[in-house]
PDB file of N, CA and C in Angstrom:
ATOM      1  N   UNK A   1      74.874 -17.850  53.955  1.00  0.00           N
ATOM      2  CA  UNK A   1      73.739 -17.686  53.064  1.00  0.00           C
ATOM      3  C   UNK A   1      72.478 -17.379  53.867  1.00  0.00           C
ATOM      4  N   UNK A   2      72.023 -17.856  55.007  1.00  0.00           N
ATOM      5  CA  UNK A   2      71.185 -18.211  55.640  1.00  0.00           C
ATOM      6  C   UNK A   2      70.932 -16.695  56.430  1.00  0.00           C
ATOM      7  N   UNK A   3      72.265 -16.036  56.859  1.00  0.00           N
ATOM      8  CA  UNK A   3      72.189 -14.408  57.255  1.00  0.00           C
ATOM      9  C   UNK A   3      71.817 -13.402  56.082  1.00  0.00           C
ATOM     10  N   UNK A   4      72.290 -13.938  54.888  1.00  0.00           N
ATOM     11  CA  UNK A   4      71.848 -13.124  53.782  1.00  0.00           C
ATOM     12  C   UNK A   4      70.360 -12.477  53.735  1.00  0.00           C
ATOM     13  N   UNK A   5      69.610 -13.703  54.023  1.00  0.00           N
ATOM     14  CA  UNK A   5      67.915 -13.922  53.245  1.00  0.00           C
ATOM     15  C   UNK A   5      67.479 -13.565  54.978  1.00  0.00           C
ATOM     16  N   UNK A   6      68.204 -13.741  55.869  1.00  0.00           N
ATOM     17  CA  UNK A   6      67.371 -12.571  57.157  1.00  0.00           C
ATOM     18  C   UNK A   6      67.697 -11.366  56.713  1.00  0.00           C
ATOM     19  N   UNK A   7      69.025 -10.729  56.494  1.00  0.00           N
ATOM     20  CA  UNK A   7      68.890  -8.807  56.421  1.00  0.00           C
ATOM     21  C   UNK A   7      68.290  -8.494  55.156  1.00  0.00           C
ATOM     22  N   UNK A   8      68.399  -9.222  53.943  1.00  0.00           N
ATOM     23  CA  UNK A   8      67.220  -9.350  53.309  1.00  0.00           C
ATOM     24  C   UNK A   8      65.790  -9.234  53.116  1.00  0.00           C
ATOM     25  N   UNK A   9      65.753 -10.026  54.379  1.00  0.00           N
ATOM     26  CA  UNK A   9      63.676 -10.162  54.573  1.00  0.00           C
ATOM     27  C   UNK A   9      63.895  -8.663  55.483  1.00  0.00           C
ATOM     28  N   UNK A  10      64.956  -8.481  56.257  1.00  0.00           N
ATOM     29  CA  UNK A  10      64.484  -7.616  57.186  1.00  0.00           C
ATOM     30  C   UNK A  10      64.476  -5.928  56.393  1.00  0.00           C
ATOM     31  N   UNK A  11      65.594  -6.409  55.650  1.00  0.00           N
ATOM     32  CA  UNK A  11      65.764  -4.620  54.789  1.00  0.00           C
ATOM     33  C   UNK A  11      63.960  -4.532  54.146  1.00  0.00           C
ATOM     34  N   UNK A  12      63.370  -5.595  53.268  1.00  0.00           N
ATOM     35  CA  UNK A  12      62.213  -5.973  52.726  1.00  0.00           C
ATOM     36  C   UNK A  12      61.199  -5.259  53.773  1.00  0.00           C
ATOM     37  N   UNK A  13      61.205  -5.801  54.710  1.00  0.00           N
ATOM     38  CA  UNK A  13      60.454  -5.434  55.650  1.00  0.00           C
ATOM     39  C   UNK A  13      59.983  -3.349  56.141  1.00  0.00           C
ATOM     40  N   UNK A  14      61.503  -2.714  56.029  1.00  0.00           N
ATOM     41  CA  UNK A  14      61.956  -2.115  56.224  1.00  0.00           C
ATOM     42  C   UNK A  14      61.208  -1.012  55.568  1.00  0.00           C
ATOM     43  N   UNK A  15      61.249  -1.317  54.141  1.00  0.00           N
ATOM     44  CA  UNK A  15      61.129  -0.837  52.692  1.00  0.00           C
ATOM     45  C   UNK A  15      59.422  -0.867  53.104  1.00  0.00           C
ATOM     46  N   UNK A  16      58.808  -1.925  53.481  1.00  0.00           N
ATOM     47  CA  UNK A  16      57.431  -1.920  53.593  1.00  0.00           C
ATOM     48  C   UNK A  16      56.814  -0.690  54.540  1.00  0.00           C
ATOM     49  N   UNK A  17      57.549  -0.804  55.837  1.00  0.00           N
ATOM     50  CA  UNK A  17      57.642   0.287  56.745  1.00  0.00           C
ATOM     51  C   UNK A  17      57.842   1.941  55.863  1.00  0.00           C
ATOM     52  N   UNK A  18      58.650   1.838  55.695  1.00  0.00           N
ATOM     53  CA  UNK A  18      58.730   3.342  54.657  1.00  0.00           C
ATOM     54  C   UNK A  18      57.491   3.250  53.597  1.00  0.00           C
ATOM     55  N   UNK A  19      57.139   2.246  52.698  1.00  0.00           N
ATOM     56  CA  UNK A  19      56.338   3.058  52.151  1.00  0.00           C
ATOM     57  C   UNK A  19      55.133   2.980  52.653  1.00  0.00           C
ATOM     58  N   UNK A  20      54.636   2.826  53.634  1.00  0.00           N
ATOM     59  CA  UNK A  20      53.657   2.450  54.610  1.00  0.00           C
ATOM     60  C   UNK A  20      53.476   3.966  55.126  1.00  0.00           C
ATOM     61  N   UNK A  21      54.590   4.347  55.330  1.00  0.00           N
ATOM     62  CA  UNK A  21      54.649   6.026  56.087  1.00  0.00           C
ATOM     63  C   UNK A  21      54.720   6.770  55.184  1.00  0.00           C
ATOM     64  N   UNK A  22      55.211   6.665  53.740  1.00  0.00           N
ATOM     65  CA  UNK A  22      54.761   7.541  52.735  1.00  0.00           C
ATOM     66  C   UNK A  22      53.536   7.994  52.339  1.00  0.00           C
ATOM     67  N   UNK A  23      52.779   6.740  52.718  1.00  0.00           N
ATOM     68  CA  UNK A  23      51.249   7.002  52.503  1.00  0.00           C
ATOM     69  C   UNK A  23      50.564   7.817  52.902  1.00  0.00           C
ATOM     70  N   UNK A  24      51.426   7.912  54.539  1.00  0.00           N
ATOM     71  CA  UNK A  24      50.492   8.847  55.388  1.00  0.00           C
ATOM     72  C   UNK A  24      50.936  10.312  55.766  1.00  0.00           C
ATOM     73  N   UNK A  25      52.177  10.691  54.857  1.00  0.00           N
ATOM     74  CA  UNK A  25      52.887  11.561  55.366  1.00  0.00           C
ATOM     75  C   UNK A  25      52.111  12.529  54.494  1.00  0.00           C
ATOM     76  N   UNK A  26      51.627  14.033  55.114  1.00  0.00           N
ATOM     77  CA  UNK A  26      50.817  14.761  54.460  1.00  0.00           C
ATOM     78  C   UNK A  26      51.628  16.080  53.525  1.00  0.00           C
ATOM     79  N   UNK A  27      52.739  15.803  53.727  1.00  0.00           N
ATOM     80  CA  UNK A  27      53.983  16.883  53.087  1.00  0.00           C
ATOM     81  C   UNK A  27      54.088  16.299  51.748  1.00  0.00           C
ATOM     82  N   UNK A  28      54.042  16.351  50.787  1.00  0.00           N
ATOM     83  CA  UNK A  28      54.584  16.300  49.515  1.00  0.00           C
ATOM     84  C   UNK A  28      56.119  16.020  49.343  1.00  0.00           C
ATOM     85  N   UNK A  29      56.875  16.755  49.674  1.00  0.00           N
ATOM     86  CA  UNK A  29      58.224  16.659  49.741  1.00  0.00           C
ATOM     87  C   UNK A  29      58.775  15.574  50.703  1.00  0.00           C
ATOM     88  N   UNK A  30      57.346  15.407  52.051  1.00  0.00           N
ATOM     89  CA  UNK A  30      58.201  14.283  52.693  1.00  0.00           C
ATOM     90  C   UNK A  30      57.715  12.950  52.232  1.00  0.00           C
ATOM     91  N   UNK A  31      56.589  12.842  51.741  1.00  0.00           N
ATOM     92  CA  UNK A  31      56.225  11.716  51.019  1.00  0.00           C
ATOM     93  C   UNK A  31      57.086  11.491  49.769  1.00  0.00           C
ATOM     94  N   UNK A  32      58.063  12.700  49.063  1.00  0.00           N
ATOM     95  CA  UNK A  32      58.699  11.857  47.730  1.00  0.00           C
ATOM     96  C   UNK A  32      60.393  11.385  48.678  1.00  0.00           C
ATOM     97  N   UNK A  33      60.034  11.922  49.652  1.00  0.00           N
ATOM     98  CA  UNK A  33      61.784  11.932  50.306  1.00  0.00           C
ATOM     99  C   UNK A  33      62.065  10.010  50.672  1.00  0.00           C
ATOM    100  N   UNK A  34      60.629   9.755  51.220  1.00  0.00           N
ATOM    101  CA  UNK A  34      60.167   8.739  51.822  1.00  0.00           C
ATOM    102  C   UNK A  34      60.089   7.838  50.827  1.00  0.00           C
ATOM    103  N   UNK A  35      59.759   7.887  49.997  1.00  0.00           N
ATOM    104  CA  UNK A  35      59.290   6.855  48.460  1.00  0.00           C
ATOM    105  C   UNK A  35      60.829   7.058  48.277  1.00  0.00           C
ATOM    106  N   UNK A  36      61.641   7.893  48.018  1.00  0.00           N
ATOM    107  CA  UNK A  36      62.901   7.746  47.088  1.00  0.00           C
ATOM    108  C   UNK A  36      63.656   6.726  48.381  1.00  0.00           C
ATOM    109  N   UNK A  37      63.928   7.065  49.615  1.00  0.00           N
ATOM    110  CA  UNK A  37      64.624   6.135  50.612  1.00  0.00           C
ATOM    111  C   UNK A  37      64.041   4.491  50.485  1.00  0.00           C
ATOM    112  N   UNK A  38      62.860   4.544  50.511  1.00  0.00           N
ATOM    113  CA  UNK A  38      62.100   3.052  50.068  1.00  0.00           C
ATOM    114  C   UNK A  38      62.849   2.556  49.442  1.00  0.00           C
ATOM    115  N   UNK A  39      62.725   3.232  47.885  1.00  0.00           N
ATOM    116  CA  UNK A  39      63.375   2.832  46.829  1.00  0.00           C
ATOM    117  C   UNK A  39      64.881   1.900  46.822  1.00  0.00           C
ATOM    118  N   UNK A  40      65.774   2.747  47.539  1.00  0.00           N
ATOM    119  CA  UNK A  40      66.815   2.594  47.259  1.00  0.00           C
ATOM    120  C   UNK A  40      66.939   1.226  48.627  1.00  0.00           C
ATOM    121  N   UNK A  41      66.396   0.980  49.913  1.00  0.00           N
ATOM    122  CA  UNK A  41      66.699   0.145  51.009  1.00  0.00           C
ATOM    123  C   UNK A  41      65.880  -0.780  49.955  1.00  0.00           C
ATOM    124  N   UNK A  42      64.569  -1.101  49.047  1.00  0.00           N
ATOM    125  CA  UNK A  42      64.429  -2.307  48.343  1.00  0.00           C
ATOM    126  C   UNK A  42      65.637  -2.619  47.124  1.00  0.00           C
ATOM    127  N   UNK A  43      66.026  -1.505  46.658  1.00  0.00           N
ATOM    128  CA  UNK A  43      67.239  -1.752  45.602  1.00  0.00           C
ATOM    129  C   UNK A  43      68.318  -2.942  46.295  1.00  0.00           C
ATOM    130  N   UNK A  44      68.838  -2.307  47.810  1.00  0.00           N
ATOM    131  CA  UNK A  44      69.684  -2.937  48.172  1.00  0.00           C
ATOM    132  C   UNK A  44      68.784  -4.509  48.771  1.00  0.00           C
ATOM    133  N   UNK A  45      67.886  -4.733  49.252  1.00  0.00           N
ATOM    134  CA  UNK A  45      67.454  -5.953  49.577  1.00  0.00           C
ATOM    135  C   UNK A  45      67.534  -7.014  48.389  1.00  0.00           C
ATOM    136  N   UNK A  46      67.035  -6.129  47.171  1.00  0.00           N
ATOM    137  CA  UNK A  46      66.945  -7.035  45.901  1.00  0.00           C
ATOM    138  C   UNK A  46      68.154  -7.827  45.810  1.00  0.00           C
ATOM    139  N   UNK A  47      69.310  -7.026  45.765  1.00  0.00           N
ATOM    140  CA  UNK A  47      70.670  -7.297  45.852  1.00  0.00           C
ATOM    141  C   UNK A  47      71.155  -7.963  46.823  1.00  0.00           C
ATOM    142  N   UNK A  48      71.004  -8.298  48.115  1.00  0.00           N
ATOM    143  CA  UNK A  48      71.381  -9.200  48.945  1.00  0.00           C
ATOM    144  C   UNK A  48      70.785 -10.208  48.729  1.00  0.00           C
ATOM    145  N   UNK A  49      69.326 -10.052  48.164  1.00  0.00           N
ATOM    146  CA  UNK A  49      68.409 -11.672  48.034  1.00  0.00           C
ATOM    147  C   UNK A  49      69.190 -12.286  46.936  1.00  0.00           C
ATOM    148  N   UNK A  50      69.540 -11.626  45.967  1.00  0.00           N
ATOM    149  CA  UNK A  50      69.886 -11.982  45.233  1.00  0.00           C
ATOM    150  C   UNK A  50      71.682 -13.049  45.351  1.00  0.00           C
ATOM    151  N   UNK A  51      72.031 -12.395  45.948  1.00  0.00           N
ATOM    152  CA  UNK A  51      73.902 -13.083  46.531  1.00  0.00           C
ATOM    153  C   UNK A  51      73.520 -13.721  47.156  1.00  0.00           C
ATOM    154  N   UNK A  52      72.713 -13.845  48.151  1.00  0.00           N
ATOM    155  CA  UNK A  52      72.114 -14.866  49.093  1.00  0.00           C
ATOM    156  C   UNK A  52      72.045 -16.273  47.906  1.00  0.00           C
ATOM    157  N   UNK A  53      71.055 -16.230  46.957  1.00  0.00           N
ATOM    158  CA  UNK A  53      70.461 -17.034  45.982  1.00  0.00           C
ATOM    159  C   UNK A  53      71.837 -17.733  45.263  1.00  0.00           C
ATOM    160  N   UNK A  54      72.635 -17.026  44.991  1.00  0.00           N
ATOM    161  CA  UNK A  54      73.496 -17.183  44.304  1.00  0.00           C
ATOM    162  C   UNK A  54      74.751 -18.096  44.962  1.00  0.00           C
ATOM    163  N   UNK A  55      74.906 -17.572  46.094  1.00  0.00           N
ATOM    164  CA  UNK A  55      75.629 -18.481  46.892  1.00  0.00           C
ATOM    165  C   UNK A  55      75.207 -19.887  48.040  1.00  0.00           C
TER     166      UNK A  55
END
């Protein structure tokens, strides 16, 4: 459980990093490329915090 809620915080973390660089990315296309990858590494964090919680 306890490894869960680290790759968890760390995917979290991760997700912060990306959209942190979305902000600054001056391409259009690479700023939605960047927001959609965010997206989906917080999708999966949600989901480990979540099994983490659960177990």
């Amino acid at each position: 459980m306890r490894t869960l809620l680290i790759i968890g915080a760390g995917l979290g973390a991760i997700a912060l990093v990306l959209l942190l660089a979305a902000l600054r990315a001056k391409d259009p296309a690479g700023r939605r490329r960047l927001n959609v990858i965010a997206l989906v590494v917080l999708l999966v964090s949600l989901v480990v915090n979540v099994v983490a919680a659960l177990t």
